[in-house]
C-alpha atoms as a PDB file:
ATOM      1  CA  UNK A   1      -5.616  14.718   6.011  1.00  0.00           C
ATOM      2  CA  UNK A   2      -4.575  11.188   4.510  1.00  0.00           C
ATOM      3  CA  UNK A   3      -1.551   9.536   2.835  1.00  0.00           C
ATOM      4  CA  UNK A   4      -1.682  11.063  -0.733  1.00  0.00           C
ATOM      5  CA  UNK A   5       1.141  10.967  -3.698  1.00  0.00           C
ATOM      6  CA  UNK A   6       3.366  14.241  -3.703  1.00  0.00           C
ATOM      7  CA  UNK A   7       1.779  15.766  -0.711  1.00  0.00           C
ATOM      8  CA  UNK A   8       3.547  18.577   0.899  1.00  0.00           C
ATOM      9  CA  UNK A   9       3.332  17.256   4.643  1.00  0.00           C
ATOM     10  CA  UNK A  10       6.155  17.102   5.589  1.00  0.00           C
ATOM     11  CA  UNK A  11       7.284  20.371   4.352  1.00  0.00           C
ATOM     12  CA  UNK A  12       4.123  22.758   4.705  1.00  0.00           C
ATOM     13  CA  UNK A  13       5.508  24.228   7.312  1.00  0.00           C
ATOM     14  CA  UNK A  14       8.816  25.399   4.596  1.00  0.00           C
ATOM     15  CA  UNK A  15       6.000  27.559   2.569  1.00  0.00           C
ATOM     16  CA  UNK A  16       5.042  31.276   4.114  1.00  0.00           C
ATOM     17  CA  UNK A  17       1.634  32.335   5.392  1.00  0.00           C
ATOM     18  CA  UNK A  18      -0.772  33.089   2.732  1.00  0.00           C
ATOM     19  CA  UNK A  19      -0.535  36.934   2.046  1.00  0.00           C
ATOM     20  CA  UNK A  20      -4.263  37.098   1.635  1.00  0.00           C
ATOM     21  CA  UNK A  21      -7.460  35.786   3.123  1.00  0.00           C
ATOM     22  CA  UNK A  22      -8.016  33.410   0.052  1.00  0.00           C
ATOM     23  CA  UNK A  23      -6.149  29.790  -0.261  1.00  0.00           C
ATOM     24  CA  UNK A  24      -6.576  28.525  -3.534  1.00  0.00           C
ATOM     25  CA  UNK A  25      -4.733  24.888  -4.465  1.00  0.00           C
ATOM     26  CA  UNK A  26      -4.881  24.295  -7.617  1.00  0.00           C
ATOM     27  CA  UNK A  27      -3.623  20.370  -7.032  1.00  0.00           C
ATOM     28  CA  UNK A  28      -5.170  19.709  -3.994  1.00  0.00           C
ATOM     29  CA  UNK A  29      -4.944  16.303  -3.130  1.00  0.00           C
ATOM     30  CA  UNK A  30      -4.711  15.952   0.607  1.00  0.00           C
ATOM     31  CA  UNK A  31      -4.592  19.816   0.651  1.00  0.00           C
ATOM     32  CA  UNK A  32      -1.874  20.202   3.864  1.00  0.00           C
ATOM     33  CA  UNK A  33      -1.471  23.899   3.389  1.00  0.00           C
ATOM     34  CA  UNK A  34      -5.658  24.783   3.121  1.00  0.00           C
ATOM     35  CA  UNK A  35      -5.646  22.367   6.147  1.00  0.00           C
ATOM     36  CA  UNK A  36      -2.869  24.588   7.950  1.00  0.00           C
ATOM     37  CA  UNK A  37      -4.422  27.760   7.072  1.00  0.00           C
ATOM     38  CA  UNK A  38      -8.423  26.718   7.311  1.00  0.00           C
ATOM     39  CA  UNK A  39      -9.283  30.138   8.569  1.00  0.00           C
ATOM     40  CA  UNK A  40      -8.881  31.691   5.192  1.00  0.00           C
ATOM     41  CA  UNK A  41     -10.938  31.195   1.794  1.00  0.00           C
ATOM     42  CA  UNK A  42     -10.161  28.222   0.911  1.00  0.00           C
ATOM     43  CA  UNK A  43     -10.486  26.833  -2.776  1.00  0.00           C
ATOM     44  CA  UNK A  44      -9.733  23.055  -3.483  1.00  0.00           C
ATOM     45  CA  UNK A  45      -9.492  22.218  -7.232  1.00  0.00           C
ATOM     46  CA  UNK A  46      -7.987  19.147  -8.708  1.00  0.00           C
ATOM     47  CA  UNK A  47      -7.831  17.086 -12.025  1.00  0.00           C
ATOM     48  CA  UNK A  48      -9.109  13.840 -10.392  1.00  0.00           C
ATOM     49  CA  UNK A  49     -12.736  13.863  -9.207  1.00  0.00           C
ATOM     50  CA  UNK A  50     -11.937  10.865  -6.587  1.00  0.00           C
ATOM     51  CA  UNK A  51      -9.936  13.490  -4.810  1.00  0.00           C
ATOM     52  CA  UNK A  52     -12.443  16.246  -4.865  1.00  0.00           C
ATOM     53  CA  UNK A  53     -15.295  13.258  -3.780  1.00  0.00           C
ATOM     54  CA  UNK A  54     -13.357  12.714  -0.823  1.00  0.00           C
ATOM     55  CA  UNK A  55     -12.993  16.301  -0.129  1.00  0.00           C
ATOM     56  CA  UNK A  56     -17.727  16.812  -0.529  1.00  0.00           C
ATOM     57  CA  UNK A  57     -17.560  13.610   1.334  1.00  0.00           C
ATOM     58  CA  UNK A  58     -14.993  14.701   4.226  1.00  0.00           C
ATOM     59  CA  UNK A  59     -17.123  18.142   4.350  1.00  0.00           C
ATOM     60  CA  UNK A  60     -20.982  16.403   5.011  1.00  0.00           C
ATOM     61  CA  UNK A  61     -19.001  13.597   7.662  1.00  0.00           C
ATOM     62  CA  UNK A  62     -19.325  13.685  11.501  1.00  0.00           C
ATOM     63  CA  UNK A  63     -16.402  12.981  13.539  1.00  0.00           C
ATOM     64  CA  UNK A  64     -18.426   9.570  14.367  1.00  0.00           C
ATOM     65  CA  UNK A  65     -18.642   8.908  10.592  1.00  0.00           C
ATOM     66  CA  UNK A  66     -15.471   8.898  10.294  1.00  0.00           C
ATOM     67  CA  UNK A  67     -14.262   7.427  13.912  1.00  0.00           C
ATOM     68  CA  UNK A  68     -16.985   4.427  12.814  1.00  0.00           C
ATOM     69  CA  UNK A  69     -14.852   3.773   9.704  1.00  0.00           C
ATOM     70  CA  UNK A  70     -13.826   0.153   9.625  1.00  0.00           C
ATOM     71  CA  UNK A  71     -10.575  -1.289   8.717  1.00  0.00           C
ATOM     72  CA  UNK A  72     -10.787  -4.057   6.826  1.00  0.00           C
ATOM     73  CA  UNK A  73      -8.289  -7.410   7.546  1.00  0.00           C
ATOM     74  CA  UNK A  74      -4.841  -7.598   5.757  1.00  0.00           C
ATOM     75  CA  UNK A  75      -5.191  -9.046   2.209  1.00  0.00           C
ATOM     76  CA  UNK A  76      -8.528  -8.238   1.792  1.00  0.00           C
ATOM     77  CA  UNK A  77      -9.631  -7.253  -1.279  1.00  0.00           C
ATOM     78  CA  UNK A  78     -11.387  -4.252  -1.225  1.00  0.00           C
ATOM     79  CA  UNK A  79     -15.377  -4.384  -3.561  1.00  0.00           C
ATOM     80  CA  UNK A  80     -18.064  -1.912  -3.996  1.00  0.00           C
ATOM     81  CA  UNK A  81     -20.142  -3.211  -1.155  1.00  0.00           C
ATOM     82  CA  UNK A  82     -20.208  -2.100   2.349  1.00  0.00           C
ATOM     83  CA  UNK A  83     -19.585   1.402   1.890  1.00  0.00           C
ATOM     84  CA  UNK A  84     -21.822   4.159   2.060  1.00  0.00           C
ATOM     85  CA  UNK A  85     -20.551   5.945  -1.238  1.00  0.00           C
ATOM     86  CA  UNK A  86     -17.628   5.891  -3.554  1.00  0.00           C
ATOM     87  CA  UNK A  87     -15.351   8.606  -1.981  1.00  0.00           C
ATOM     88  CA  UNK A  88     -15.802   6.305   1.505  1.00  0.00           C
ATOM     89  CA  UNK A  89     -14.592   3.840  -0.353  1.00  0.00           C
ATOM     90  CA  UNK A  90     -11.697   6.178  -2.009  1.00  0.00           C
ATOM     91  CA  UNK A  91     -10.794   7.307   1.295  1.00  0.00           C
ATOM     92  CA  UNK A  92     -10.380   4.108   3.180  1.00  0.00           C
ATOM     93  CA  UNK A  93      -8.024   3.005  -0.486  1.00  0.00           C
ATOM     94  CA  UNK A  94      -6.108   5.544   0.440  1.00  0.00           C
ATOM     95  CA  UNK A  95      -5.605   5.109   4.415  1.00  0.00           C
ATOM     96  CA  UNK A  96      -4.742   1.184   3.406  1.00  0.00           C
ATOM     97  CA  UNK A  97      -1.553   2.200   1.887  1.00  0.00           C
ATOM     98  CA  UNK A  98       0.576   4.703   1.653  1.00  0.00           C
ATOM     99  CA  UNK A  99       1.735   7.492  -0.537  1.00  0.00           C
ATOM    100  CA  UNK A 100      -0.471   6.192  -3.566  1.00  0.00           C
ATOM    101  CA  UNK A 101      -1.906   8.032  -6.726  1.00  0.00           C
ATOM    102  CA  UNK A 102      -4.653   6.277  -6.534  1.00  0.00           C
ATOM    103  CA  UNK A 103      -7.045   4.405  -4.028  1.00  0.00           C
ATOM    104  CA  UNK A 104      -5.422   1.180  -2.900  1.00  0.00           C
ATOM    105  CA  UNK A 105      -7.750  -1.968  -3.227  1.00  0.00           C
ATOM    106  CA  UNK A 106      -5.915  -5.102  -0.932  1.00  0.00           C
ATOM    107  CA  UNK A 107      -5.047  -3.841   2.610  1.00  0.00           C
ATOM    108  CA  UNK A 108      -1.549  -3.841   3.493  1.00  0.00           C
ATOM    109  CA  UNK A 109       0.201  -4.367   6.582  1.00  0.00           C
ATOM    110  CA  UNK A 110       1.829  -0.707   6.483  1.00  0.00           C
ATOM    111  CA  UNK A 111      -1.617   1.054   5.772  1.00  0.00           C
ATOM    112  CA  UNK A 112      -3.277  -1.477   8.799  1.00  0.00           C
ATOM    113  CA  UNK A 113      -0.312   0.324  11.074  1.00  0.00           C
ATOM    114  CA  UNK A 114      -2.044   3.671  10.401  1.00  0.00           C
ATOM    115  CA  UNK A 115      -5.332   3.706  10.130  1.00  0.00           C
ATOM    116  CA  UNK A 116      -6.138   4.596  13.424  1.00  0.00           C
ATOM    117  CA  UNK A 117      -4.325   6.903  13.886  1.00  0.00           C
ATOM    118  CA  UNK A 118      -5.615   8.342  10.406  1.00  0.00           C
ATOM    119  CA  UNK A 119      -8.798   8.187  11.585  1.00  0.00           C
ATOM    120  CA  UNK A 120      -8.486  10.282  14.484  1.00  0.00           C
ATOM    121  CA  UNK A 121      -6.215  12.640  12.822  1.00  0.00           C
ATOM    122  CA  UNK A 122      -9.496  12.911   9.921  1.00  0.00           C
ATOM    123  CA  UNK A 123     -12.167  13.631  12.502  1.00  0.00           C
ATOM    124  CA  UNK A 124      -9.966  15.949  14.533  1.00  0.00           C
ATOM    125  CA  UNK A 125      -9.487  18.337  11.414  1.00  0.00           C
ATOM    126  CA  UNK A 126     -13.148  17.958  10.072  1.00  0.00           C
ATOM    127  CA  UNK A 127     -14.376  21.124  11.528  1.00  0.00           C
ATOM    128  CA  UNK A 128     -11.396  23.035   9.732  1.00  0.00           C
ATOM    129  CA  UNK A 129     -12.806  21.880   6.251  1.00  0.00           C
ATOM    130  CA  UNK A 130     -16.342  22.810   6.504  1.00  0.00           C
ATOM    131  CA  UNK A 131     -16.371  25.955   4.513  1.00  0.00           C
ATOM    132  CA  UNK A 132     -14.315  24.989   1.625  1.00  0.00           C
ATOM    133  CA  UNK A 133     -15.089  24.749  -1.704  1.00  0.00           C
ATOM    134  CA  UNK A 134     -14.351  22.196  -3.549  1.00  0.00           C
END
């Protein structure tokens, strides 16, 4: 769903179908396979609780929530204010830059490139998330 260190994107589609109805990932990060296979069970659990914020946060957001998002100006510095919660705030760190363990907090001109398309990518895939657990 967004630009997340050691996420399996690009090569979800290497791993076989799940052989049950249940899809656990036990580091979920940007979850790519529960995203591929959202019509099972699907169980999100991971070490960092920014990730598993932005997953509760993704699940309660309308696709005008997120199409709403703003992006803020290269070199800005990103704050605690102006955000609706902290995993808003997580998730636009991550769309800002790429491929980062953490949430980035100064905009780049690579993550400015994508966020758009991020966004629409997000709300497009929000009614596949609904039912997990996180």
């Amino acid at each position: 769903m967004w630009s997340y260190f050691g996420a399996k994107l690009r090569i979800v589609d290497c791993y076989p179908k799940p052989m049950f109805n249940t899809v656990i990932e036990p580091c979920a990060g940007s979850a790519p396979y529960a995203v591929k296979y959202f019509e099972n069970d699907v169980y999100l659990y991971d070490k960092y609780p920014v990730i598993i914020g932005i997953w509760n946060y993704l699940k309660q957001c309308s696709v005008n929530d997120i199409m709403g998002l703003k992006c803020p100006s290269k070199g800005t510095v990103i704050g605690y204010d102006g955000f609706d919660c902290d995993a808003q705030r997580h998730l636009i760190g991550f769309m800002i830059a790429r491929v980062q363990r953490t949430p980035a907090n100064t905009v780049t001109s690579f993550g400015l490139e994508r966020f758009d398309a991020d966004k629409k990518r997000i709300a497009a895939n929000l009614f596949k998330i609904r039912h997990f657990k996180c």
